[in-house]
C-alpha atoms as a PDB file:
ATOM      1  CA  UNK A   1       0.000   0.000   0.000  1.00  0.00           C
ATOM      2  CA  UNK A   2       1.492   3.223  -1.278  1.00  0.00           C
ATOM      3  CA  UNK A   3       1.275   6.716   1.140  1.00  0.00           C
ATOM      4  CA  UNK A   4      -2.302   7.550   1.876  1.00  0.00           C
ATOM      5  CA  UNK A   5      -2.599  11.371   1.091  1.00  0.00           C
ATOM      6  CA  UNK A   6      -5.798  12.973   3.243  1.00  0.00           C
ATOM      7  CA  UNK A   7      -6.682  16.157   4.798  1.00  0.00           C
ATOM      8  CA  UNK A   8      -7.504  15.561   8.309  1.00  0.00           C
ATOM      9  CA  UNK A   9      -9.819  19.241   8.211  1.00  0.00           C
ATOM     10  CA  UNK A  10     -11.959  17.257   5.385  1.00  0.00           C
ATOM     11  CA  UNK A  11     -12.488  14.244   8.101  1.00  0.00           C
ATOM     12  CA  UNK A  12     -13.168  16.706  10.920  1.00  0.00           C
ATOM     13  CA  UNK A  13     -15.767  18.954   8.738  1.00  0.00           C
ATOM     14  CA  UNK A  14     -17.902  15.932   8.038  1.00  0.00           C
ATOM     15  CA  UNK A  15     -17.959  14.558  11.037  1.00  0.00           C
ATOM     16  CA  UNK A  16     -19.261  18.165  12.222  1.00  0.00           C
ATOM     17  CA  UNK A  17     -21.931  17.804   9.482  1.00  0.00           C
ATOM     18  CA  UNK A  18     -22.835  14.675  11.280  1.00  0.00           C
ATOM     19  CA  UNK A  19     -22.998  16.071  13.899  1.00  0.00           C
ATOM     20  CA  UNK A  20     -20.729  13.176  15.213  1.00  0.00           C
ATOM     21  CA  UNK A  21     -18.329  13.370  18.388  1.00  0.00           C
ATOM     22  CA  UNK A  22     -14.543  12.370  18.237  1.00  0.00           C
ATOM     23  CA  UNK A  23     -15.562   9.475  20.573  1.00  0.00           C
ATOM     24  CA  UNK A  24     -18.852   8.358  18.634  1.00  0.00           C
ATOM     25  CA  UNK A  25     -16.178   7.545  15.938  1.00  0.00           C
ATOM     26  CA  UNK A  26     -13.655   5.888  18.149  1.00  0.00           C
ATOM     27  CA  UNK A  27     -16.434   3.789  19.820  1.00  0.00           C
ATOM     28  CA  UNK A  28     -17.904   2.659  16.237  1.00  0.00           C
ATOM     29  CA  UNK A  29     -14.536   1.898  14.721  1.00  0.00           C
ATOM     30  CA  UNK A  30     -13.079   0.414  18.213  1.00  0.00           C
ATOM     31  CA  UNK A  31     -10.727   2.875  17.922  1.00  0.00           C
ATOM     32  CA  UNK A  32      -9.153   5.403  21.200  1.00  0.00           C
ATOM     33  CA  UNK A  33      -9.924   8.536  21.190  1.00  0.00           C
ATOM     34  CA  UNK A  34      -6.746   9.690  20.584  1.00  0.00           C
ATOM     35  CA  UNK A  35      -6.348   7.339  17.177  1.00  0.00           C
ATOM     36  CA  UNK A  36      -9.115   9.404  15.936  1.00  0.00           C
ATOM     37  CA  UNK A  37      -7.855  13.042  17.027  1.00  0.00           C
ATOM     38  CA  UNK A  38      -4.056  11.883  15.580  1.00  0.00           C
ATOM     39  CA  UNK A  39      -5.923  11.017  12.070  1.00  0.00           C
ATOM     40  CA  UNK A  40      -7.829  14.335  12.156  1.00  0.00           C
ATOM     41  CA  UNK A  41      -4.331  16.369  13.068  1.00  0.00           C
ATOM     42  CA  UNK A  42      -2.556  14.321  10.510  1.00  0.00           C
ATOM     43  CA  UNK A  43      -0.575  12.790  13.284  1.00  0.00           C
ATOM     44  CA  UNK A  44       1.746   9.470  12.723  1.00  0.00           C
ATOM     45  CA  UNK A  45       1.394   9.440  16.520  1.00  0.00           C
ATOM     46  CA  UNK A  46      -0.675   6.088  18.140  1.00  0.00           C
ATOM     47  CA  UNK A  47      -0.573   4.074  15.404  1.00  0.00           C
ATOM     48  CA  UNK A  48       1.868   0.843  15.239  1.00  0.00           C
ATOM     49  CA  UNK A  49       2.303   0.907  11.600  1.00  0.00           C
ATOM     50  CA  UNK A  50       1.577   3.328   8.533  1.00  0.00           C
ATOM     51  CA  UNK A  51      -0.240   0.656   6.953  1.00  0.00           C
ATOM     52  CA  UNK A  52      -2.300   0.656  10.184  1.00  0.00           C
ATOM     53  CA  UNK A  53      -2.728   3.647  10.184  1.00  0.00           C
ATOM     54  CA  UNK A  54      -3.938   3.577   6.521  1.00  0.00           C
ATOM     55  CA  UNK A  55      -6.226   1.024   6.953  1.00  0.00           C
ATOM     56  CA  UNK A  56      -7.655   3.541  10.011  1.00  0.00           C
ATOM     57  CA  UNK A  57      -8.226   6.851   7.765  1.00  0.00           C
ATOM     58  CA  UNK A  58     -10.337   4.411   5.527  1.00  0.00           C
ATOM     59  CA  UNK A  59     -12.416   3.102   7.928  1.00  0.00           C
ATOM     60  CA  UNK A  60     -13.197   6.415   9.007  1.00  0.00           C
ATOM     61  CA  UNK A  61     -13.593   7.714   5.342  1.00  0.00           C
ATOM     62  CA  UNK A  62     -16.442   5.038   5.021  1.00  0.00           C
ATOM     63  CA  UNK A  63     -17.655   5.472   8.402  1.00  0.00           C
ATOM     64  CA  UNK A  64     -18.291   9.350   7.197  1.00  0.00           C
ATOM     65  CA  UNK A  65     -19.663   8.135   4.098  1.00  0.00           C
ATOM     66  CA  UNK A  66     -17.034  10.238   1.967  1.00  0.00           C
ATOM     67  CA  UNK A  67     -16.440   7.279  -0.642  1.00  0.00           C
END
């Protein structure tokens, strides 16, 4: 899996739109709370991997129906 290329204020706007919590995501996607905040910052931080962390911004891109 190549680089994943995302803009973390893109995640955070729809999930606004949603009217969706940081931890409504994190619970959903049995993620922390932090996992979710580090994707919206564009953080490498709590996340084992980059494919992990990969596979994370595109469960939450689907989870935000933005596919």
């Amino acid at each position: 899996m190549s680089n994943l290329e995302y803009n973390g204020q893109v995640l955070i706007k729809a999930r606004r739109e949603l009217k969706l919590k940081v931890d409504d995501i994190a619970t959903a996607l049995c993620l922390s709370v932090q996992q979710v905040q580090a994707i919206e910052n564009n953080l490498g931080a709590f996340f084992h991997s980059n494919k992990l962390k990969q596979a994370t911004i595109k469960n939450i891109v689907t989870f935000l129906t933005l596919t």
